[in-house]
Protein backbone atom coordinates (compact mmCIF):
# COMPACT_ATOMS: atom_id res chain seq x y z
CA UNK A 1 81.48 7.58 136.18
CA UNK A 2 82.30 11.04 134.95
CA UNK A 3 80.00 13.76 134.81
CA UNK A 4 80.04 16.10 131.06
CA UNK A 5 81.36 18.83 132.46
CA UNK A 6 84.49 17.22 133.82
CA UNK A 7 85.57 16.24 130.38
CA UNK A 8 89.13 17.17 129.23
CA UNK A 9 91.49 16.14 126.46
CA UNK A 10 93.01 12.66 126.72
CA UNK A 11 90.33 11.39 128.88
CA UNK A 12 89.12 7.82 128.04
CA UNK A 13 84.79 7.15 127.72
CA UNK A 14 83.35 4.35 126.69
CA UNK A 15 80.17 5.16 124.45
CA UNK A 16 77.77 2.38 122.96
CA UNK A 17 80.29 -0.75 123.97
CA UNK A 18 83.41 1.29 122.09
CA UNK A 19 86.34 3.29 123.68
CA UNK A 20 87.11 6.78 122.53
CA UNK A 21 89.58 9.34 123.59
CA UNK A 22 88.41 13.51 124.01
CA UNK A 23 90.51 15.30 121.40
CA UNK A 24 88.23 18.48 121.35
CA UNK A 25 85.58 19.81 123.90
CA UNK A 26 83.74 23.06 123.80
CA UNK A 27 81.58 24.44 127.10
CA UNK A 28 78.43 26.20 125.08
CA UNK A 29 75.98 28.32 126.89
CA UNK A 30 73.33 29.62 124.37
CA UNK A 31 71.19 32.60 125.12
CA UNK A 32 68.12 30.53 125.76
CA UNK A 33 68.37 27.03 127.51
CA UNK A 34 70.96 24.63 129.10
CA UNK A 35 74.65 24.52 129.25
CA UNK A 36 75.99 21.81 126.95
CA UNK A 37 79.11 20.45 125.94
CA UNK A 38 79.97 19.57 122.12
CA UNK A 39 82.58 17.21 122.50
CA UNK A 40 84.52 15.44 119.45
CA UNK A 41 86.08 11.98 120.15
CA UNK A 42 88.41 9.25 118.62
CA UNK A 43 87.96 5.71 118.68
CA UNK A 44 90.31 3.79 119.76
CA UNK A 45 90.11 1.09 117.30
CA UNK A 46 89.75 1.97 113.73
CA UNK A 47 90.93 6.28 114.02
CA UNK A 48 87.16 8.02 113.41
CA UNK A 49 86.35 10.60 114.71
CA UNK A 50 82.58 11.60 115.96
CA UNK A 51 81.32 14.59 117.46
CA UNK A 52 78.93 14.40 120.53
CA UNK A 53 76.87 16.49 122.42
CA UNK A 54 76.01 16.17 126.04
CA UNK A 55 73.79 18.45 128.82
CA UNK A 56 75.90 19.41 131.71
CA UNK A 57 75.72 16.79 134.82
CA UNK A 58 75.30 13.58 132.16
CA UNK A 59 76.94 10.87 133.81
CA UNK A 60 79.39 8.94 131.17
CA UNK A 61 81.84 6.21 131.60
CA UNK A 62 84.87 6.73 131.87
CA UNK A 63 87.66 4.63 131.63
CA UNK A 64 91.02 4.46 132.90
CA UNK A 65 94.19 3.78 130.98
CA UNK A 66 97.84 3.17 131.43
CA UNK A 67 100.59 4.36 129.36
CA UNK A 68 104.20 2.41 129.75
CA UNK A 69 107.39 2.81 127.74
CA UNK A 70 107.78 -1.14 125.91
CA UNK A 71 110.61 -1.68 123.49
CA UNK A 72 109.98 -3.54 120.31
CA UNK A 73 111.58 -6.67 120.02
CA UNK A 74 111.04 -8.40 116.49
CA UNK A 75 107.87 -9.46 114.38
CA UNK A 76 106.36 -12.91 114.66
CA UNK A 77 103.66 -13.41 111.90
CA UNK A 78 101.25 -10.76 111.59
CA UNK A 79 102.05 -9.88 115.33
CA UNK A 80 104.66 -7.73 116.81
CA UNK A 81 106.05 -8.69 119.51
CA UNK A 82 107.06 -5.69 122.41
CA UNK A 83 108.75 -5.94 126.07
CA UNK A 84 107.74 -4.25 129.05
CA UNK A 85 110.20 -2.03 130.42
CA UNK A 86 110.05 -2.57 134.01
CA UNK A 87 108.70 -6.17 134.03
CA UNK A 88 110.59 -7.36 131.29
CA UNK A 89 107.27 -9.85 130.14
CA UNK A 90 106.11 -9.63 126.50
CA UNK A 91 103.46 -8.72 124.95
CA UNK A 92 102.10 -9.57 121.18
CA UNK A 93 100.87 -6.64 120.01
CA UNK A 94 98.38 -6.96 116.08
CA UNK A 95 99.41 -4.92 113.40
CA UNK A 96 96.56 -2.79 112.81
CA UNK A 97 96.74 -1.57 116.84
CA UNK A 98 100.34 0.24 116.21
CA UNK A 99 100.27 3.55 114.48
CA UNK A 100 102.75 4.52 112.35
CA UNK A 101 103.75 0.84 112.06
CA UNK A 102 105.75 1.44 108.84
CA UNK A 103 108.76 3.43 110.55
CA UNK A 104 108.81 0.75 113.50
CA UNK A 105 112.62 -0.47 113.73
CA UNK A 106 113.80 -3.17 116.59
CA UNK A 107 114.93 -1.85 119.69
CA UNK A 108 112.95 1.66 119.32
CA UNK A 109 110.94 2.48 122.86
CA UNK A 110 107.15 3.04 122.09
CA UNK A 111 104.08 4.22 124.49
CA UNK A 112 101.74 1.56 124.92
CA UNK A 113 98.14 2.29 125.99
CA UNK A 114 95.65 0.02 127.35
CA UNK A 115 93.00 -0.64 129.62
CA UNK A 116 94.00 -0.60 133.48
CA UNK A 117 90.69 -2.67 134.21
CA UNK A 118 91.22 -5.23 132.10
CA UNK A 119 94.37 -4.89 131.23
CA UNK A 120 93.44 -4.97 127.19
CA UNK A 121 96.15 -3.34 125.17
CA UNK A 122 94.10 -0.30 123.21
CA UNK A 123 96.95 0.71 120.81
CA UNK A 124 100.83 1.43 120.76
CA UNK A 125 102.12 4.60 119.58
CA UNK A 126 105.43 5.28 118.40
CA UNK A 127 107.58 8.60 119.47
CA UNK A 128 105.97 11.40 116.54
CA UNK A 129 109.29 11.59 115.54
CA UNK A 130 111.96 9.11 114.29
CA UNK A 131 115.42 8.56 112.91
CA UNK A 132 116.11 6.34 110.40
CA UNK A 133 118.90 5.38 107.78
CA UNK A 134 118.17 6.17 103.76
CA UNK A 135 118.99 2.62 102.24
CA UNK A 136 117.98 3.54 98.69
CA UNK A 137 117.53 6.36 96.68
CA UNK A 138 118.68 8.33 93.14
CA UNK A 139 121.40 10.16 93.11
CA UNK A 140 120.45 14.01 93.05
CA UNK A 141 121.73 15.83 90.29
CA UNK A 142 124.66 18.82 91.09
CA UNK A 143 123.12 22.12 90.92
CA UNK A 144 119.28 21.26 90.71
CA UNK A 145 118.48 21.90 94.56
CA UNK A 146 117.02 25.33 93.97
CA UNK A 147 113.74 23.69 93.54
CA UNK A 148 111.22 22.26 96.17
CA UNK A 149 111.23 18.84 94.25
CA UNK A 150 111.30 15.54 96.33
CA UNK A 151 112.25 12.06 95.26
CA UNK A 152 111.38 8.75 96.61
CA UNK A 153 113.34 6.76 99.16
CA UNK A 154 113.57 3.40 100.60
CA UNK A 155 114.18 3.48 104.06
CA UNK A 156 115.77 0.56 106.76
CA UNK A 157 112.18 -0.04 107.92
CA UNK A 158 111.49 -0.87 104.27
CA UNK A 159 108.69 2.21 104.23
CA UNK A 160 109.04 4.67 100.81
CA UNK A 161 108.93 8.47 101.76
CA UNK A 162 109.82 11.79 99.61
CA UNK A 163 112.56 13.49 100.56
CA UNK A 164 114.79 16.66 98.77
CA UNK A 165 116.75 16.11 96.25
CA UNK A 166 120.25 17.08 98.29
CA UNK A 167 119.92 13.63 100.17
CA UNK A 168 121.69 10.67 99.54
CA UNK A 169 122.11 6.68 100.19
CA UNK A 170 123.39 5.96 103.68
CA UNK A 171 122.01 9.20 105.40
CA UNK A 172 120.28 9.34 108.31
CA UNK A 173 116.84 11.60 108.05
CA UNK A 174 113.86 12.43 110.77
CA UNK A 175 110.56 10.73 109.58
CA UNK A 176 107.16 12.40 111.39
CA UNK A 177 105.39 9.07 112.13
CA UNK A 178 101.83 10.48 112.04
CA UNK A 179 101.68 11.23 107.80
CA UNK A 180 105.23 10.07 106.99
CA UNK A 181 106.68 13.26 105.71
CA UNK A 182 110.54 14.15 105.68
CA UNK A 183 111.66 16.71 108.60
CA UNK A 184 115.04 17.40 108.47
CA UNK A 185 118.21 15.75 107.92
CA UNK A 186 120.64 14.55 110.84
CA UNK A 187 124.16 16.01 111.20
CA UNK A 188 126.07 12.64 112.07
């Protein structure tokens, strides 16, 4: 158990049978009345977010988690199948449990977090940043790069992101894995 006022970001509760993560927390103390905290959480499972509040000394429960570095081997089905980096065991891993699944490539090192008590896998995370190898796109035309327009382009993961005009077929570009925008390109 946790009391309110011990609440910080990244810490773990678990809230009418559901596990959410503190992404936010405020300490309030109005002119009249208590302390309280207004807290705003994630779930773990399907990405809302909710905003709480609680008195100071509540008791919640809190609940800890493990993060560890497993590599992704290959897909099998709808599951994805990762390795443990120390152990070497694998895990299967469901789709909808990876974020930023479309820029996942085999052999790239993710952060997988689950549930120390149980040992339940909450979700796998890949770095928020990745490099990855244009397979397809137009050719740009010579002299039209004055302009902030974007194109589309296929990438080896198979996933379809904008990117400038300037860059071509067999490049290598960072992809941020959280909204799937174009960063930069990479000098070879």
């Amino acid at each position: 158990m946790i009391n309110s006022q011990d609440i910080k970001n990244g810490v773990c509760i678990r809230m009418d049978g559901r596990l959410y993560f503190v992404i936010e927390f405020l300490h309030v103390k109005p002119g009249k009345g208590n302390t309280i905290m207004r807290v705003k959480f994630k779930d773990v499972v399907d990405g809302r977010v909710i905003e709480r509040r609680f008195n100071i000394g509540e008791k919640l429960e809190d609940v800890r988690v493990e993060r560890r570095p497993y590599q992704y081997l290959y897909q099998e089905g709808a599951d994805y199948i990762f390795m443990n980096q120390e152990t070497y065991e694998q895990i299967p891993i469901a789709h909808d449990l990876i974020t930023g699944v479309d820029y996942l490539k085999e052999g790239m090192v993710c952060d997988v977090v689950s549930d120390a008590s149980t040992d339940t896998v909450l979700y796998a995370e890949l770095p928020t940043k990745v490099e990855l190898q244009i397979v397809y796109t137009e050719p740009g035309l010579k002299g039209d790069t004055a302009t902030n327009t974007l194109k589309p382009a296929k990438l080896e993961t198979g996933a379809e992101i904008r990117v400038p005009l300037f860059i071509n077929e067999g490049e290598i570009v960072r992809v941020d894995t959280r909204d799937g925008s174009y960063c930069e390109r990479v000098k070879a």
